[in-house]
C-alpha atoms as a PDB file:
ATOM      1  CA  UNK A   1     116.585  66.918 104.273  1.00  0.00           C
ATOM      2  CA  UNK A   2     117.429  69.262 106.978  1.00  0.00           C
ATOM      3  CA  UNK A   3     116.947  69.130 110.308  1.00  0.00           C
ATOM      4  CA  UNK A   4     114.399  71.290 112.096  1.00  0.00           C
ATOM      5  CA  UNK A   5     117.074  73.138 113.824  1.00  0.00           C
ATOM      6  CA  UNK A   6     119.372  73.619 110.848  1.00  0.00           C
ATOM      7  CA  UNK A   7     116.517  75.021 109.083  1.00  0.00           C
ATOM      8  CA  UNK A   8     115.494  77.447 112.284  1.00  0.00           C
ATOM      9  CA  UNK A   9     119.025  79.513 111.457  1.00  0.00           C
ATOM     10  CA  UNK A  10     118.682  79.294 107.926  1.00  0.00           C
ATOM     11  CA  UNK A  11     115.173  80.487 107.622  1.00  0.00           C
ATOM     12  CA  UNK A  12     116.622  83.441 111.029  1.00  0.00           C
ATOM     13  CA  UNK A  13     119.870  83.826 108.978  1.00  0.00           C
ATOM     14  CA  UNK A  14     118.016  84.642 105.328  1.00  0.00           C
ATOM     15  CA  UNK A  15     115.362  87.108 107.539  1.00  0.00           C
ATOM     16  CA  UNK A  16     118.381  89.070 108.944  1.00  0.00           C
ATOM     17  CA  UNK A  17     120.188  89.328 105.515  1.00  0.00           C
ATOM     18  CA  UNK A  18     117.169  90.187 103.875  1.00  0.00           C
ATOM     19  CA  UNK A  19     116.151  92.988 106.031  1.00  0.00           C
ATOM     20  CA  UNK A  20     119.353  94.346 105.220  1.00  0.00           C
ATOM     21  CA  UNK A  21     118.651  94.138 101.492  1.00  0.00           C
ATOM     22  CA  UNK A  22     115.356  95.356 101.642  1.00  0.00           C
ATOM     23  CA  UNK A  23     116.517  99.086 102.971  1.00  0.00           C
ATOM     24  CA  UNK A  24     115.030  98.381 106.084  1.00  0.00           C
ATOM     25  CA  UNK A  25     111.568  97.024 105.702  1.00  0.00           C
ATOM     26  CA  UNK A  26     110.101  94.154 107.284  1.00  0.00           C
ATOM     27  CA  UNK A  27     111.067  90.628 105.855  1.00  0.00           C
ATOM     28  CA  UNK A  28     108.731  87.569 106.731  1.00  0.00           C
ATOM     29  CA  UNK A  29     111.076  84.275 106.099  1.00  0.00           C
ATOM     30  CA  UNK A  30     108.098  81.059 106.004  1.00  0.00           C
ATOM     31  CA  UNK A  31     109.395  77.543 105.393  1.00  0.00           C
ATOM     32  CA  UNK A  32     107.937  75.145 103.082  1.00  0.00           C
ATOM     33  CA  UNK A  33     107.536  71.780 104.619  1.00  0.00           C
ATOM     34  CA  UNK A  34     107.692  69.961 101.010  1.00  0.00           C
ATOM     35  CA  UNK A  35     110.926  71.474  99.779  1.00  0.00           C
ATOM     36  CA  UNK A  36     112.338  72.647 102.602  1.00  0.00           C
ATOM     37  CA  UNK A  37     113.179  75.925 101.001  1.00  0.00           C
ATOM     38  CA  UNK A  38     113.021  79.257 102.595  1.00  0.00           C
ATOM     39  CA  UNK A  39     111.240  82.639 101.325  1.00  0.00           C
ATOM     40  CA  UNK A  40     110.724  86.258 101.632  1.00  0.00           C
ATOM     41  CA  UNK A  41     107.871  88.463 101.585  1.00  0.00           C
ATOM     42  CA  UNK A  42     108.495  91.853 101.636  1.00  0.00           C
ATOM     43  CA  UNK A  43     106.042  93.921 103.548  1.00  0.00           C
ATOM     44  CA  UNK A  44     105.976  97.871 103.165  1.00  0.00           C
ATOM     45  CA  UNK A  45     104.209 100.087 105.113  1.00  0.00           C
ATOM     46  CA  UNK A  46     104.024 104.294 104.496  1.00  0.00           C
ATOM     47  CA  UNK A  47     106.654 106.116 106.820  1.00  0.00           C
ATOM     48  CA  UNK A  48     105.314 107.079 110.338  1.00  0.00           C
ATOM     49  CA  UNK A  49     107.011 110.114 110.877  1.00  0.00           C
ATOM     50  CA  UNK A  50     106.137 113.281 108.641  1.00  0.00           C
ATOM     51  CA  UNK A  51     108.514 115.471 107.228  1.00  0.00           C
ATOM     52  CA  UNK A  52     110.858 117.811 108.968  1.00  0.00           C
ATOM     53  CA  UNK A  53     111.132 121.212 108.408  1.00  0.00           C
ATOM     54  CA  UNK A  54     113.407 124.221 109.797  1.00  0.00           C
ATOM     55  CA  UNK A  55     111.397 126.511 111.690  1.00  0.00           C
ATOM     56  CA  UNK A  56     111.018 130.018 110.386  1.00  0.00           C
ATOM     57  CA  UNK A  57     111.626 133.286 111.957  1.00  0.00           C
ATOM     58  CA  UNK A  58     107.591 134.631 112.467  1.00  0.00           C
ATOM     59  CA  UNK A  59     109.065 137.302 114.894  1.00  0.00           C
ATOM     60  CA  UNK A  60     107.102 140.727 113.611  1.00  0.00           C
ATOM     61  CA  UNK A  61     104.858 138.990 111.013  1.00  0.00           C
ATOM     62  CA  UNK A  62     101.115 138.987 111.892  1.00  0.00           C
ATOM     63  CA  UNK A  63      98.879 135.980 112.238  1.00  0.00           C
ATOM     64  CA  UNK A  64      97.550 136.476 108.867  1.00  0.00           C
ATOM     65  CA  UNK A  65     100.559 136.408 107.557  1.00  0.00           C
ATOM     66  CA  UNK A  66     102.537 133.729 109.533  1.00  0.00           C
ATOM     67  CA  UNK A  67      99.942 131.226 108.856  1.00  0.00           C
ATOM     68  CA  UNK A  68      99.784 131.283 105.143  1.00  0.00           C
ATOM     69  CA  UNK A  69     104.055 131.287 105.043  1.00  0.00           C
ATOM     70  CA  UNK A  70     103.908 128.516 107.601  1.00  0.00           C
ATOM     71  CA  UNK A  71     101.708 126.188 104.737  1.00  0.00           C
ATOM     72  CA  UNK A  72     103.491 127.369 101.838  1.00  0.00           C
ATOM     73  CA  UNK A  73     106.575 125.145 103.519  1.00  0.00           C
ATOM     74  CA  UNK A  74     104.496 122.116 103.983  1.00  0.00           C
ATOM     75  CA  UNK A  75     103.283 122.869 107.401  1.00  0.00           C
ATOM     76  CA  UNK A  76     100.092 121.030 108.279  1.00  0.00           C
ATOM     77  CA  UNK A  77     100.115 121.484 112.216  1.00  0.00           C
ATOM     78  CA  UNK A  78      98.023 123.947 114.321  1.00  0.00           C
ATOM     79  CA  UNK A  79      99.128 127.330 116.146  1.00  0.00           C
ATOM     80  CA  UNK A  80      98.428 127.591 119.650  1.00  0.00           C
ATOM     81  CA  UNK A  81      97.894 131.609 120.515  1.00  0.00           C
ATOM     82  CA  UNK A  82      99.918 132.081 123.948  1.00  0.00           C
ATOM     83  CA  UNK A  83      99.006 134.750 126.503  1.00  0.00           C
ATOM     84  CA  UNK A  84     100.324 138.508 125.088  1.00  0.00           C
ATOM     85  CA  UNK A  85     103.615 140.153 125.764  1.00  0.00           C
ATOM     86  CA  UNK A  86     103.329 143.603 127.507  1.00  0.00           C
ATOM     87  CA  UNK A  87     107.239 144.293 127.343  1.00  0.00           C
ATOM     88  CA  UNK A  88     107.890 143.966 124.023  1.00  0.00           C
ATOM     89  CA  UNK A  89     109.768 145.800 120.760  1.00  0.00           C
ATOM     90  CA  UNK A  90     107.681 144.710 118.157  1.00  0.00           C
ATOM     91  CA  UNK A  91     104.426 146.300 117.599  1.00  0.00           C
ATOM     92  CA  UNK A  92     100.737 145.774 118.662  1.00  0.00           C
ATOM     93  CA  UNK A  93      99.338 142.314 117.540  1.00  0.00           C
ATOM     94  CA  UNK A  94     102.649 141.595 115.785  1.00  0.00           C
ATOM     95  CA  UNK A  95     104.484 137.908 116.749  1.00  0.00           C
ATOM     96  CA  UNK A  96     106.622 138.732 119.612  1.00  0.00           C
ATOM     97  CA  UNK A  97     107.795 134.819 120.752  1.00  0.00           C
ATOM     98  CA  UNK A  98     107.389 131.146 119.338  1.00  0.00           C
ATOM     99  CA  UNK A  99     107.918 127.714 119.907  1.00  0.00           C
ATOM    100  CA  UNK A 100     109.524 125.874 118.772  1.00  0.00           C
ATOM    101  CA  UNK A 101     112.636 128.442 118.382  1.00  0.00           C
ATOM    102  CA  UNK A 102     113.468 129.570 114.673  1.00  0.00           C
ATOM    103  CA  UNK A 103     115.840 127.359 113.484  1.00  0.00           C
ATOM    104  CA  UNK A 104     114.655 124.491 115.018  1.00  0.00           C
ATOM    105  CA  UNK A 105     114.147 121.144 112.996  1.00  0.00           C
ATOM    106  CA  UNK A 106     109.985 120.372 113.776  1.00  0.00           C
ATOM    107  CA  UNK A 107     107.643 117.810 112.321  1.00  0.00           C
ATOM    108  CA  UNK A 108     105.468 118.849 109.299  1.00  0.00           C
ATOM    109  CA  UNK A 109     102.274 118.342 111.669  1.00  0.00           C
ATOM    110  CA  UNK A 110     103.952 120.022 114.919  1.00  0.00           C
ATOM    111  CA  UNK A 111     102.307 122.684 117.300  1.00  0.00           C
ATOM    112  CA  UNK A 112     103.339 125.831 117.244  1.00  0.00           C
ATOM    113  CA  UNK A 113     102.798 128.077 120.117  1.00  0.00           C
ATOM    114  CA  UNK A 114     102.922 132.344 119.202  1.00  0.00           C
ATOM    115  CA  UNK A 115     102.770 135.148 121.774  1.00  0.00           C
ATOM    116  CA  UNK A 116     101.683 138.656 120.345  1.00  0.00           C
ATOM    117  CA  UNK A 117     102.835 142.003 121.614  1.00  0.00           C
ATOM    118  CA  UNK A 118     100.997 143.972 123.031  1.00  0.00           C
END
């Protein structure tokens, strides 16, 4: 039989080569005292982080329209309605700003911020 401390870096050796196997996800190694054998659970868990996706351009669309577009990509987050613009080329109530920029990688659930023209 092993000792304790030959089986303390077997049992950290198979958790560290089985987390690799596993694609990442947690690996519990537990030792049976009778056989002296080591195991693996494999526990998996849903990801944290939601989806990316590219940030359109909403620049001239209206909120009406910018919305809707915005969920039709997988968007689930909430807009945020900035103070207007007064110096501005697009026209009244049309999106004149946003952030994040377009083109900008953003979480499925992220704010987005819009300033109108006014």
């Amino acid at each position: 039989m092993k000792t304790p401390r030959t089986l303390v870096i077997a049992a950290s050796a198979a958790c560290i080569v089985g987390a690799c196997a596993t694609g990442g996800k947690s690996v519990v190694a537990t030792e049976s005292t009778v056989s002296g054998t080591v195991t693996q659970t494999i526990v998996s868990s849903p990801p944290t982080r939601p989806h990316d996706l590219v940030m359109p351009d909403l620049r001239g669309m209206y909120w009406t329209d910018a919305e809707p577009a915005l969920r039709t990509v997988g968007w689930t987050g909430v807009l945020e309605k900035a103070p207007d613009l007064t110096n501005s080329p697009y026209r009244p109530n049309q999106i004149a700003a946003q952030v994040p920029a377009p083109g900008q990688v953003i979480a499925s659930d992220a704010m987005i911020t819009l300033q109108f023209a006014r």
